[in-house]
C-alpha atoms as a PDB file:
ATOM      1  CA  UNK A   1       0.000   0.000   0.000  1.00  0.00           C
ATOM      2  CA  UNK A   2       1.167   3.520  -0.738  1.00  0.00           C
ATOM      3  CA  UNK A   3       0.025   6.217   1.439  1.00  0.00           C
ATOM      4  CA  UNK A   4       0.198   9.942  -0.713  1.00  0.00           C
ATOM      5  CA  UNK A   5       0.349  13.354   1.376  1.00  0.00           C
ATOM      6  CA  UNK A   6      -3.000  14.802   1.856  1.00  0.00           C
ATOM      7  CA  UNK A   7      -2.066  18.188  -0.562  1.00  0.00           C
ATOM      8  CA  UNK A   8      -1.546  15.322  -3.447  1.00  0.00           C
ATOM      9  CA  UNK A   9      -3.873  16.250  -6.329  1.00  0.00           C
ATOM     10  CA  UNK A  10      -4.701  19.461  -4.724  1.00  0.00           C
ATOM     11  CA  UNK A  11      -6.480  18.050  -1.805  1.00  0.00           C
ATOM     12  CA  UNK A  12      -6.092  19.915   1.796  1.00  0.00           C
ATOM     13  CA  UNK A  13      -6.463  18.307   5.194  1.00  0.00           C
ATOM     14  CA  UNK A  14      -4.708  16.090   7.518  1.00  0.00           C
ATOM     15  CA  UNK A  15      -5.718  12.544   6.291  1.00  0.00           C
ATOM     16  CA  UNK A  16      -3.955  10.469   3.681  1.00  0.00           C
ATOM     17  CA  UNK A  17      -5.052   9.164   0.221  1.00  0.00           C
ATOM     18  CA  UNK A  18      -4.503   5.418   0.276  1.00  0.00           C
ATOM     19  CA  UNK A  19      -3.479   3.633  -2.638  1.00  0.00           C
ATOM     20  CA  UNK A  20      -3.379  -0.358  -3.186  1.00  0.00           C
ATOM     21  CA  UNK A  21      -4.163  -3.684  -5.458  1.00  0.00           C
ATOM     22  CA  UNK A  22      -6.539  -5.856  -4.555  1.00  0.00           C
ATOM     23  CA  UNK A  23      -7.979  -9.272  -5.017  1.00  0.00           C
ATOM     24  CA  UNK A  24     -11.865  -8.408  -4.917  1.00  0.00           C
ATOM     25  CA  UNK A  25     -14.066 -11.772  -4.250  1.00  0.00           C
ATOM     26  CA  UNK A  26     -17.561 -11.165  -4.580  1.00  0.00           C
ATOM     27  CA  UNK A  27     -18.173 -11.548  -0.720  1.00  0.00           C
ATOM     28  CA  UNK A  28     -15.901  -7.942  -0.779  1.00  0.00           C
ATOM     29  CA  UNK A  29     -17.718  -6.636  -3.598  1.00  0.00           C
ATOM     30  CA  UNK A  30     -21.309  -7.073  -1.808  1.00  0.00           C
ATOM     31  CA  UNK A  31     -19.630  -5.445   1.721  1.00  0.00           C
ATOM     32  CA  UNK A  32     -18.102  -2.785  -0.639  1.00  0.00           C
ATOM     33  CA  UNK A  33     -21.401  -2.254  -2.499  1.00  0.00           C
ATOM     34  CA  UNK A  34     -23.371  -1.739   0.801  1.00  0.00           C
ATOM     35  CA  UNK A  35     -21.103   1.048   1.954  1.00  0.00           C
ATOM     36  CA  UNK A  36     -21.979   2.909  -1.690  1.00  0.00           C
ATOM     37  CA  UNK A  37     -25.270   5.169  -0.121  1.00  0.00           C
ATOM     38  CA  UNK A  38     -26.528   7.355  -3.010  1.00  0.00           C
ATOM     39  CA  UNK A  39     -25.111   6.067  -5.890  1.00  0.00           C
ATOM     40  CA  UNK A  40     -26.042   5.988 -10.245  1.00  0.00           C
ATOM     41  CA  UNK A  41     -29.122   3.730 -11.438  1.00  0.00           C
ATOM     42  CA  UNK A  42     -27.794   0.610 -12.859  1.00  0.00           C
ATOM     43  CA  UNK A  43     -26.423   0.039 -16.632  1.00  0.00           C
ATOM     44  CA  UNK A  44     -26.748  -3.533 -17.031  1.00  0.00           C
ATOM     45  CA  UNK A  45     -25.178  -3.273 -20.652  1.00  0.00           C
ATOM     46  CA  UNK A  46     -21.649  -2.052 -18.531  1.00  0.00           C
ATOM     47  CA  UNK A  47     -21.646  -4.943 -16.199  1.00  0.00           C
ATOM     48  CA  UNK A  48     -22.589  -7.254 -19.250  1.00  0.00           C
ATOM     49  CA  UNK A  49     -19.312  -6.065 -20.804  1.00  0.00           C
ATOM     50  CA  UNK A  50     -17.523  -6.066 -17.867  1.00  0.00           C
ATOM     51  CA  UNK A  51     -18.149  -9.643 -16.890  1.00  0.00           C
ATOM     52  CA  UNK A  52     -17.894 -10.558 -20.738  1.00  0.00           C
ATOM     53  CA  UNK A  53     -14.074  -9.058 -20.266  1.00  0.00           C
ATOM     54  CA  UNK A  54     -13.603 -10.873 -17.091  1.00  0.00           C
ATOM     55  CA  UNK A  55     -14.359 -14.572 -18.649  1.00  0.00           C
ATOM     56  CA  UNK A  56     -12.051 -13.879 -21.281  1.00  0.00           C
ATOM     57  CA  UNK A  57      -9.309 -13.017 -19.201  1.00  0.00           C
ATOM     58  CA  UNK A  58      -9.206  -9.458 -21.068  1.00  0.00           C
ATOM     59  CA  UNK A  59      -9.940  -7.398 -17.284  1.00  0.00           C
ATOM     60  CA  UNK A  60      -6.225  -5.540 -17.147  1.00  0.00           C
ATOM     61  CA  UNK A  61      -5.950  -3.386 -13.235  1.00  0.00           C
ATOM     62  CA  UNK A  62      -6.932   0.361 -14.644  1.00  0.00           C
ATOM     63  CA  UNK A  63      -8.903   2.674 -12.939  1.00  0.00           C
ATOM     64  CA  UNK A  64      -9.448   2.588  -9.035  1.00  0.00           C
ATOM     65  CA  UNK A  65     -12.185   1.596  -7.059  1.00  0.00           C
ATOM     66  CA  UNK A  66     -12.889   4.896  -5.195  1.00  0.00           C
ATOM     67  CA  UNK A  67     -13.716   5.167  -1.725  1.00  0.00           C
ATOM     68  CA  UNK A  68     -14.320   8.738   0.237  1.00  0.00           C
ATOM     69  CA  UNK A  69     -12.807   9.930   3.319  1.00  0.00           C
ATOM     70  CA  UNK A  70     -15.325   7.850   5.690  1.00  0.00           C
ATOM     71  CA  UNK A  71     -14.542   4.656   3.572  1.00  0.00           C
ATOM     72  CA  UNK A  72     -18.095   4.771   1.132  1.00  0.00           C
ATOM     73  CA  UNK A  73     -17.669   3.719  -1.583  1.00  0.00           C
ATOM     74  CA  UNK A  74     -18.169   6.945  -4.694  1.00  0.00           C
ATOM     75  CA  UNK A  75     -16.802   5.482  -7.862  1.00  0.00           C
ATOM     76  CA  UNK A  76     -17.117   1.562  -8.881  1.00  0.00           C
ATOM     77  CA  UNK A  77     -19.944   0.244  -8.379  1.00  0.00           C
ATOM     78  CA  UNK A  78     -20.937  -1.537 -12.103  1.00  0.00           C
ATOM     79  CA  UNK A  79     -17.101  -3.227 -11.757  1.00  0.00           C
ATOM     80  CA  UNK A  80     -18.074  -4.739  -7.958  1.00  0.00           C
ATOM     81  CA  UNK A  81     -21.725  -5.979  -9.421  1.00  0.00           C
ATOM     82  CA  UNK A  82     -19.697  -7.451 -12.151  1.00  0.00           C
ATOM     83  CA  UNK A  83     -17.209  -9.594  -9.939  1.00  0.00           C
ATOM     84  CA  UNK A  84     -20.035 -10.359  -7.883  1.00  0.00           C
ATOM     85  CA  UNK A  85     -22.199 -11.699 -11.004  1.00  0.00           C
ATOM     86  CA  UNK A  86     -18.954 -13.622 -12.565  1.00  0.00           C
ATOM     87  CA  UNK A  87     -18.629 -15.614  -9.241  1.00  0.00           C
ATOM     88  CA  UNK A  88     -14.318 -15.356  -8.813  1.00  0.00           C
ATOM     89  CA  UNK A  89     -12.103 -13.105  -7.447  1.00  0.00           C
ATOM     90  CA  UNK A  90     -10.320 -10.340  -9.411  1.00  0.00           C
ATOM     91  CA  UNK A  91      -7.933  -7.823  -9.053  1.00  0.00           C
ATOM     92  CA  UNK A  92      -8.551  -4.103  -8.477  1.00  0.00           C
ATOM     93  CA  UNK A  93      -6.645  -0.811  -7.637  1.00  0.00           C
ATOM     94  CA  UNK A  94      -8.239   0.722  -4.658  1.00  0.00           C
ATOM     95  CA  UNK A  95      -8.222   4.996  -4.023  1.00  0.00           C
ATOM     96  CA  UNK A  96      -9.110   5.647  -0.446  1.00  0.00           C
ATOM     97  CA  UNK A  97      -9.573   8.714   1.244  1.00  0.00           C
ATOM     98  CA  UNK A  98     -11.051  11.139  -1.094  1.00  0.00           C
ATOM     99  CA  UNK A  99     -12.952  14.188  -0.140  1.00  0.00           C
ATOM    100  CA  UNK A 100     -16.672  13.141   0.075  1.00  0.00           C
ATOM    101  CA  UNK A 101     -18.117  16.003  -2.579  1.00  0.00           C
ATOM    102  CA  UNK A 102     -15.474  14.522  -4.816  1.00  0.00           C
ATOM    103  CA  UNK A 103     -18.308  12.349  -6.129  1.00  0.00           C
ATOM    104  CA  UNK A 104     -20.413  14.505  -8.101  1.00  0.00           C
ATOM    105  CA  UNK A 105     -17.602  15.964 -10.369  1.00  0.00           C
ATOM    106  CA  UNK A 106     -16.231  12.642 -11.219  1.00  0.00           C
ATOM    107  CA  UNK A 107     -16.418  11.485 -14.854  1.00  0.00           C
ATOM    108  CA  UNK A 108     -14.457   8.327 -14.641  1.00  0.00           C
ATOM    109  CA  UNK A 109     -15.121   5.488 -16.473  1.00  0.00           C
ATOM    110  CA  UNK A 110     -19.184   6.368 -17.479  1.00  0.00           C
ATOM    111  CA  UNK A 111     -20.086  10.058 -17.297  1.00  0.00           C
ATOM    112  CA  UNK A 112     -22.604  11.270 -14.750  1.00  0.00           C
ATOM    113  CA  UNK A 113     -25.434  12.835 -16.146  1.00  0.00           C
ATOM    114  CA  UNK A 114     -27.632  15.878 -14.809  1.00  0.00           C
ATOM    115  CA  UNK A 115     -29.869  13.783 -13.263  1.00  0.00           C
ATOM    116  CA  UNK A 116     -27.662  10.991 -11.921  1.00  0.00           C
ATOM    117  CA  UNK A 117     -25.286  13.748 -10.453  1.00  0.00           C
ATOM    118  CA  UNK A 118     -28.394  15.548  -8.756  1.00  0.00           C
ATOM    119  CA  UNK A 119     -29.403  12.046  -7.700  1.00  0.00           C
ATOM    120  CA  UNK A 120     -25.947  12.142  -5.708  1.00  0.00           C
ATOM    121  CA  UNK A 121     -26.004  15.396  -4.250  1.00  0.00           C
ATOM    122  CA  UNK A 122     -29.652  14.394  -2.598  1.00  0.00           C
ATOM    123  CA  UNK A 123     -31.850  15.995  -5.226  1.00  0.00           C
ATOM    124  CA  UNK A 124     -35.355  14.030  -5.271  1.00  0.00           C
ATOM    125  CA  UNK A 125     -37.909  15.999  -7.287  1.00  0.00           C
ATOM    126  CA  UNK A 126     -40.466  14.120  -9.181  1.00  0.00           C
ATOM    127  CA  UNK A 127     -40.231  14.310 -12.944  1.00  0.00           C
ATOM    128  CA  UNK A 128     -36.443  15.690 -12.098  1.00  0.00           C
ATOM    129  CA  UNK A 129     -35.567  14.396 -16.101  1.00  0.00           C
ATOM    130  CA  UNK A 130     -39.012  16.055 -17.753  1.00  0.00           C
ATOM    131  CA  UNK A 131     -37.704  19.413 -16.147  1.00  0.00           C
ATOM    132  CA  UNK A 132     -34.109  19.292 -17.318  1.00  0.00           C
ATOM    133  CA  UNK A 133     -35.536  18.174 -21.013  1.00  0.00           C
ATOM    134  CA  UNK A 134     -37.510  21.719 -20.885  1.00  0.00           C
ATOM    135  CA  UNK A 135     -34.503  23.582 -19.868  1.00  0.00           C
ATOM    136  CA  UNK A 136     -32.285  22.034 -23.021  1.00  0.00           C
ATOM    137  CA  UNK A 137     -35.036  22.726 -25.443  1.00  0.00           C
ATOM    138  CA  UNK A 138     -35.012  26.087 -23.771  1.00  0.00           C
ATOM    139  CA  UNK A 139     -30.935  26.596 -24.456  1.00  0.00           C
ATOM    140  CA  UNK A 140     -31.848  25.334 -27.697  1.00  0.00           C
ATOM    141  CA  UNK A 141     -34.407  28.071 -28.734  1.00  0.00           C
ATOM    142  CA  UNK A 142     -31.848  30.384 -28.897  1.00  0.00           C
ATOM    143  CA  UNK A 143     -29.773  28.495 -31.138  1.00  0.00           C
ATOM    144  CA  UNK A 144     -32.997  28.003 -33.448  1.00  0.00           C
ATOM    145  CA  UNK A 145     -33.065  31.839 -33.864  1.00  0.00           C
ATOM    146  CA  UNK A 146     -30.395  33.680 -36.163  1.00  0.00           C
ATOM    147  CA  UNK A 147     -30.634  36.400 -34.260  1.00  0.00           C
ATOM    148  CA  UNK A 148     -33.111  38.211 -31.045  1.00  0.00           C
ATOM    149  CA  UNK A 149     -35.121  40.750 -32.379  1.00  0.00           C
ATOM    150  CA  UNK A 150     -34.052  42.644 -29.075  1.00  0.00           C
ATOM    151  CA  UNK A 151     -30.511  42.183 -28.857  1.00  0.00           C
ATOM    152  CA  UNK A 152     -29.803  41.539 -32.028  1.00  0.00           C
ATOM    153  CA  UNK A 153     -26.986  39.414 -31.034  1.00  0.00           C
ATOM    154  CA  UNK A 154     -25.746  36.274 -33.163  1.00  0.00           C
ATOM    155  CA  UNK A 155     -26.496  32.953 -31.487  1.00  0.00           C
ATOM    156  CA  UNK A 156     -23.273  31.817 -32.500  1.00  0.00           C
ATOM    157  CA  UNK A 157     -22.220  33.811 -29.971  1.00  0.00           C
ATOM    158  CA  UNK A 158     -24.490  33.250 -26.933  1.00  0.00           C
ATOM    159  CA  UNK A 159     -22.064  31.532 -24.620  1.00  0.00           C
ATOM    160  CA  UNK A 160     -25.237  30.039 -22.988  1.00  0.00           C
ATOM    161  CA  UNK A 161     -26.389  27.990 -25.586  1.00  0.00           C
ATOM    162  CA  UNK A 162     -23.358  26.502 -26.113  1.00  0.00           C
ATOM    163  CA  UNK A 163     -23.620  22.775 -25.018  1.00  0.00           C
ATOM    164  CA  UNK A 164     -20.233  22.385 -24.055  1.00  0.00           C
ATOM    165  CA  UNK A 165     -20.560  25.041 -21.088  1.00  0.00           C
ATOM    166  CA  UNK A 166     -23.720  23.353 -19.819  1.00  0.00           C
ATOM    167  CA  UNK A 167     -22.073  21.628 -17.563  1.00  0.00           C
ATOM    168  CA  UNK A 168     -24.777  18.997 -15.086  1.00  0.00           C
ATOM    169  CA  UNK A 169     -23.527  21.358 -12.170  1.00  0.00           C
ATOM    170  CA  UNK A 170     -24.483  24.374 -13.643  1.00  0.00           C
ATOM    171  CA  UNK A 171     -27.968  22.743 -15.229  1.00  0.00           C
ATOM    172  CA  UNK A 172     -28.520  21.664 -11.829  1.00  0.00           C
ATOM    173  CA  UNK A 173     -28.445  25.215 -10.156  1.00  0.00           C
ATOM    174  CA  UNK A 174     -30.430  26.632 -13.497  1.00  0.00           C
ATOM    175  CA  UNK A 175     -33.114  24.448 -12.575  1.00  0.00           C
ATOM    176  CA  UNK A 176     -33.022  25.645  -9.308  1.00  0.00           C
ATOM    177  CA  UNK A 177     -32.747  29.146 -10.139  1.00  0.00           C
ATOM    178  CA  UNK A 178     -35.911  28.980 -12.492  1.00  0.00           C
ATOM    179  CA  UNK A 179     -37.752  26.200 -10.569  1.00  0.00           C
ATOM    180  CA  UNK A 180     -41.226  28.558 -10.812  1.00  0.00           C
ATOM    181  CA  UNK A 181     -41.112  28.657 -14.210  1.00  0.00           C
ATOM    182  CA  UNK A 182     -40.529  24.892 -14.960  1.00  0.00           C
ATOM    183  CA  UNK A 183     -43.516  24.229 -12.206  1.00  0.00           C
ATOM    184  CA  UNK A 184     -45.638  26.437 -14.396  1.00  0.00           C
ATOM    185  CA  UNK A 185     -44.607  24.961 -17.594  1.00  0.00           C
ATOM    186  CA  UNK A 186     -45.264  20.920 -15.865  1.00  0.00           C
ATOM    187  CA  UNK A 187     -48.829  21.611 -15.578  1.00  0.00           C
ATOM    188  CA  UNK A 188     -50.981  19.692 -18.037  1.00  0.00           C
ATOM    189  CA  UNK A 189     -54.583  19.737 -17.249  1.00  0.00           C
ATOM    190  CA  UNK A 190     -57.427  18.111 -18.478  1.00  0.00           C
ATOM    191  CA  UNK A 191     -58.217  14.190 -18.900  1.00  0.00           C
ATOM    192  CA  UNK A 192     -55.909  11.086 -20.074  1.00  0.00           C
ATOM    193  CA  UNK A 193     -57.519  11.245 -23.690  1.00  0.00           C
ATOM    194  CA  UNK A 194     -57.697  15.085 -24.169  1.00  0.00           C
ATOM    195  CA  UNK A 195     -53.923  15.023 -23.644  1.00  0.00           C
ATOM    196  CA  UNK A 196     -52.868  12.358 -25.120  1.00  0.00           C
ATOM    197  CA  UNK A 197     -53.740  14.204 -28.514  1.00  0.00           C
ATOM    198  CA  UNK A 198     -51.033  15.817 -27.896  1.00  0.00           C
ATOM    199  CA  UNK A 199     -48.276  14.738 -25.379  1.00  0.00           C
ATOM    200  CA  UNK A 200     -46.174  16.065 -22.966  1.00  0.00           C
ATOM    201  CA  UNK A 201     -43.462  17.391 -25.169  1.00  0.00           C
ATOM    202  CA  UNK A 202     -40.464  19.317 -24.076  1.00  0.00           C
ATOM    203  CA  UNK A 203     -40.791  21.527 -27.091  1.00  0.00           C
ATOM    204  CA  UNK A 204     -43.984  23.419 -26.533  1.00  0.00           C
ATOM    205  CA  UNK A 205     -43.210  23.450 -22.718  1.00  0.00           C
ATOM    206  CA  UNK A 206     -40.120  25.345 -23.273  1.00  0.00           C
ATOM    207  CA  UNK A 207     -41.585  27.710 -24.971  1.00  0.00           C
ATOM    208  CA  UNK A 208     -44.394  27.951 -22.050  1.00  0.00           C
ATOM    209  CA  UNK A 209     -41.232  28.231 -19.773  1.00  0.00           C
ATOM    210  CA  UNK A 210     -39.428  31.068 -21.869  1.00  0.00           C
ATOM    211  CA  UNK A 211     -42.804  33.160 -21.857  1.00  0.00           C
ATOM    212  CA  UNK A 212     -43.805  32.491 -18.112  1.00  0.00           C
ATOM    213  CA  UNK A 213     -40.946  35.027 -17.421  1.00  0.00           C
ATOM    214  CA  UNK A 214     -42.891  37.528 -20.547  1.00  0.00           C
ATOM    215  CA  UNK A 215     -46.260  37.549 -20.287  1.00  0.00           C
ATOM    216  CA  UNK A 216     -49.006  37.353 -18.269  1.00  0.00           C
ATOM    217  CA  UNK A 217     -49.234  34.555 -15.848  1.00  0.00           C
ATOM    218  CA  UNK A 218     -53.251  34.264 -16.448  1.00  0.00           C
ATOM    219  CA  UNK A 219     -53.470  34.469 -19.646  1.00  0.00           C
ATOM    220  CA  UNK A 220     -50.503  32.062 -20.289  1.00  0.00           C
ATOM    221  CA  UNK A 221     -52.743  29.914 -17.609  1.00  0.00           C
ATOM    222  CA  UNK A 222     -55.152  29.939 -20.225  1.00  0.00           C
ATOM    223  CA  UNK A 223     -53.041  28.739 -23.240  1.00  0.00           C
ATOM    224  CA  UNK A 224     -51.848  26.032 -21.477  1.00  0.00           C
ATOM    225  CA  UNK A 225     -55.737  25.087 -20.683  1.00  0.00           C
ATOM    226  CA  UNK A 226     -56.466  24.988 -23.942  1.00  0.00           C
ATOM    227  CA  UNK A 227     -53.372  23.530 -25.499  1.00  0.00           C
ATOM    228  CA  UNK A 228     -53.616  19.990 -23.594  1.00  0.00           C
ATOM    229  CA  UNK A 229     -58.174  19.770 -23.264  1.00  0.00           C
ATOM    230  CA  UNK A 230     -59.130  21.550 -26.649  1.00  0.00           C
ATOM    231  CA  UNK A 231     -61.973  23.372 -24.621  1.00  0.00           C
ATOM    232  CA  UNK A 232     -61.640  26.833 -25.310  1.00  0.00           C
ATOM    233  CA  UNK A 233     -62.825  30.405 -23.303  1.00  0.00           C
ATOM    234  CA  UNK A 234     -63.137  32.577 -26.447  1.00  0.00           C
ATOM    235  CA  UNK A 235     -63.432  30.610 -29.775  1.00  0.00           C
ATOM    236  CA  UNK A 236     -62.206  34.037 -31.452  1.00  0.00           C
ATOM    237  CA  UNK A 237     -58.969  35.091 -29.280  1.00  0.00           C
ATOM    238  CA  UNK A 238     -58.049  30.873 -28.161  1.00  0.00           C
ATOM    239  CA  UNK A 239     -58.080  30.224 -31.532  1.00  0.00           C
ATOM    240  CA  UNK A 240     -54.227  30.249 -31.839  1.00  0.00           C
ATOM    241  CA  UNK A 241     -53.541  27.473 -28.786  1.00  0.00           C
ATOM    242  CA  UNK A 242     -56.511  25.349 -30.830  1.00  0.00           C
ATOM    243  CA  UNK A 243     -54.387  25.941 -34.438  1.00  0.00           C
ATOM    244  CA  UNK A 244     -51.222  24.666 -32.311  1.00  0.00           C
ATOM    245  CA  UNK A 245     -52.964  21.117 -30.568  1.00  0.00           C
ATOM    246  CA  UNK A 246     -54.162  20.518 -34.012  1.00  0.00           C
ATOM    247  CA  UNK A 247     -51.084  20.677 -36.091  1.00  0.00           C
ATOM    248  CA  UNK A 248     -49.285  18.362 -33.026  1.00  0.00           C
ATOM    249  CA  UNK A 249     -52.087  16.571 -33.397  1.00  0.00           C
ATOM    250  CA  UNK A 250     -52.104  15.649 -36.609  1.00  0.00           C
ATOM    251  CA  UNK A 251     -47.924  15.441 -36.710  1.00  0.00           C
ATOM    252  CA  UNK A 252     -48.683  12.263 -33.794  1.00  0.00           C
ATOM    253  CA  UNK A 253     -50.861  11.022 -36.062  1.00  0.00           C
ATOM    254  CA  UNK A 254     -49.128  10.503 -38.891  1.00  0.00           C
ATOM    255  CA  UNK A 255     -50.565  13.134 -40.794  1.00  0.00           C
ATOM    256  CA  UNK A 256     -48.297  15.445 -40.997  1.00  0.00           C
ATOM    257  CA  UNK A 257     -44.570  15.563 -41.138  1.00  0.00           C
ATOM    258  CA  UNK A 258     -42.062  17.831 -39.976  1.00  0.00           C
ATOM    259  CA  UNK A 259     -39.160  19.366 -41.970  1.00  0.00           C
ATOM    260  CA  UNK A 260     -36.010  17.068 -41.265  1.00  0.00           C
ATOM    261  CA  UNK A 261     -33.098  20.108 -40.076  1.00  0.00           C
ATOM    262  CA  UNK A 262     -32.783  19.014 -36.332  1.00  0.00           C
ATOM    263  CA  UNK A 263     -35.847  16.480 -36.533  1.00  0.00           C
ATOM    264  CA  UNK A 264     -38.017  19.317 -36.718  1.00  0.00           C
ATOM    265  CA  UNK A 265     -37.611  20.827 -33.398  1.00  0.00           C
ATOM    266  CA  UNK A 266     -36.952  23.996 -35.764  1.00  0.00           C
ATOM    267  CA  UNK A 267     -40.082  24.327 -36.958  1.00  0.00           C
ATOM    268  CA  UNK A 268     -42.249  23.377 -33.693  1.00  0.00           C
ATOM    269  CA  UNK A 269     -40.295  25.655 -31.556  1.00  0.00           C
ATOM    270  CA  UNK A 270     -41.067  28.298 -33.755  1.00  0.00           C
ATOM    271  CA  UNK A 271     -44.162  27.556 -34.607  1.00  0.00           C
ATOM    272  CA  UNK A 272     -45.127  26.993 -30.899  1.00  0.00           C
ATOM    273  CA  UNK A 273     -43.493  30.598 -30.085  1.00  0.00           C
ATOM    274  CA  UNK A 274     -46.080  32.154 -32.396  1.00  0.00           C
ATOM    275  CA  UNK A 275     -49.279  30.512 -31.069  1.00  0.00           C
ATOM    276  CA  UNK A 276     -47.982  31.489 -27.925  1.00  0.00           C
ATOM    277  CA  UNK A 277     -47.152  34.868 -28.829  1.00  0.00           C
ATOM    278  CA  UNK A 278     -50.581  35.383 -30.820  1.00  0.00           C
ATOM    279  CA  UNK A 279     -52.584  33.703 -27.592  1.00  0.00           C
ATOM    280  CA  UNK A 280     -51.010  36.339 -25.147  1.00  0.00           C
ATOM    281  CA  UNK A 281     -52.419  39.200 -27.529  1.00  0.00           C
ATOM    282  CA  UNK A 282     -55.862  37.557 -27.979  1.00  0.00           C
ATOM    283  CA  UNK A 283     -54.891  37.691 -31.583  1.00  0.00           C
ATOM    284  CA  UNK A 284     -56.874  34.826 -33.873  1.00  0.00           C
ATOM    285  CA  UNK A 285     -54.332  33.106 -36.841  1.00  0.00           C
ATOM    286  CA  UNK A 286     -55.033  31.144 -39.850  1.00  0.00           C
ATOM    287  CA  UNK A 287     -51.978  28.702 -39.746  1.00  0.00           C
ATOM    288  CA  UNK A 288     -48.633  28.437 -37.934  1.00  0.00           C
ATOM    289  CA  UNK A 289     -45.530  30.253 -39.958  1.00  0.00           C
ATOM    290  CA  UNK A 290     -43.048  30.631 -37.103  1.00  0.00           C
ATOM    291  CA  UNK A 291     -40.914  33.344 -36.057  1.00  0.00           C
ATOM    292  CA  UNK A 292     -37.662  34.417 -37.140  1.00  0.00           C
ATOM    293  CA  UNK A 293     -36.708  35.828 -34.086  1.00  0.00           C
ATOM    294  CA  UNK A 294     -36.762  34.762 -30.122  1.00  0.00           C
ATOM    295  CA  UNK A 295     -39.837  36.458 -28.743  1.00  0.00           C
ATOM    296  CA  UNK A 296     -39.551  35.536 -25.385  1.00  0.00           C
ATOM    297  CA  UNK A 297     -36.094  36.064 -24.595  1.00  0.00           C
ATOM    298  CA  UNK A 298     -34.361  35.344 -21.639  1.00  0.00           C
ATOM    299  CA  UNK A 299     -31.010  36.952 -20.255  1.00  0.00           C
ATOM    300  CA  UNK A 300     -29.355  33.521 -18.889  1.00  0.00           C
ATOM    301  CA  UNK A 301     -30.484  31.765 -21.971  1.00  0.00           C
ATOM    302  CA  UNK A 302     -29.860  34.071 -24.704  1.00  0.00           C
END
């Protein structure tokens, strides 16, 4: 065993990180396992490989087995399933000692998503995936549009919508940050069969999202009443939420297809900010052109 100072990899404190090999039987791999707490859901395709590897003699020591400061294990726990599942002992490198917190900026071996990382840091909110799907569709509005009709800025340029700086840390505290709106936007009334006409699409409810910080809560109350039931207040000035559930309708159907750039999240986004946007204004439309520009904009977004 090799014990490292405790300022080795930038780490502060008085304990040591431990380093060793061992020979893992699947007894230690269960008392290992129960130590985990909080951990990922399970991919059984991984541990299908892994064992796969294991039978064939192909498992070569790599990448530790991580255990925190208070001996839980925080990284390994599809390799220990594995050796428990293939039945004979194999041979590991072991970390101990790292800083608890270390586990939710790991990305070792299978990367962490947004929700398996808020999963680790204690985050239990029902539909926790639905509300991080509106928030990328969100991002992604702005990257739909050439340019705002506000701003006038190039979404080339809107470091925001750039995926590679979204990291799951800072999607996690977005969601946070805007939690009202995405509550707002979640809300689909009405029965089973009125809105299963149209779904619960991320699409249209990140454009609810965008315009719940716009417009008028009670009116966008409204839309969203008439978007997922089909029962309208006005005939006249709901007519544009009514032109919206029937063209989704019909595109669920079958009916109607969808231009292929980006599987057509293009042209509903757009054509969702426009029903929206007429709706709001109690303004009646024949059919569903689209905007060229972001009409609801948003300054962390855009």
């Amino acid at each position: 065993m090799v014990n490292y100072p405790s300022d080795f990899g930038n780490h502060s404190g008085d304990d040591f990180l431990r380093v060793s090999v061992e020979l893992i039987t699947p007894e230690m791999a269960r008392e290992y396992l129960f130590s985990q707490g909080a951990n990922r859901n399970i991919n059984s395709t991984r541990i299908s490989d892994y064992i796969l590897r294991m039978s064939r003699g192909e498992w070569k020591i790599g990448q530790p087995i991580i255990f925190d400061e208070n001996n839980c294990l925080i990284d390994g726990q599809h390799r220990l399933k594995a050796v428990i599942k293939y039945g004979k002992p194999v041979e590991f490198a072991i970390l101990k000692g790292v800083p608890n917190d270390s586990k939710t900026v790991m990305d070792i071996g299978q990367r962490r998503t947004t929700s398996q990382i808020a999963q680790l840091s204690g985050i239990d909110k029902p539909y926790y995936l639905e509300r991080q799907a509106i928030l990328s569709n969100a991002f992604l509005g702005s990257q739909f549009k050439a340019k705002s009709k506000l701003t006038k800025r190039n979404a080339a340029n809107l470091i925001g919508s750039r995926r590679g700086l979204r990291s799951p840390n800072a999607m996690i505290e977005i969601e946070e940050q805007y939690s009202d709106g995405l509550d707002f936007a979640m809300r689909t009334p009405g029965t089973t069969l009125q809105k299963k006409v149209v779904g619960k699409g991320s699409l249209v409810r990140s454009v609810i999202f965008r315009a719940y910080y716009n417009c008028n809560h009670e009116r966008l109350n409204e839309f969203i009443d008439v978007y997922y039931t089909g029962d309208t207040y006005n005939p006249r000035t709901d007519n544009a939420a009514k032109v919206l559930r029937d063209f989704v309708a019909l595109v669920n159907e079958g009916k109607k297809k969808l231009t292929k750039v980006n599987d057509g999240k293009i042209e509903l986004y757009k054509k969702t900010e426009q029903a929206v946007h007429a709706f709001i204004q109690d303004r009646a439309i024949e059919r569903l052109i689209g905007s060229d520009y972001e009409l609801f904009p948003l300054p962390d977004f855009d």
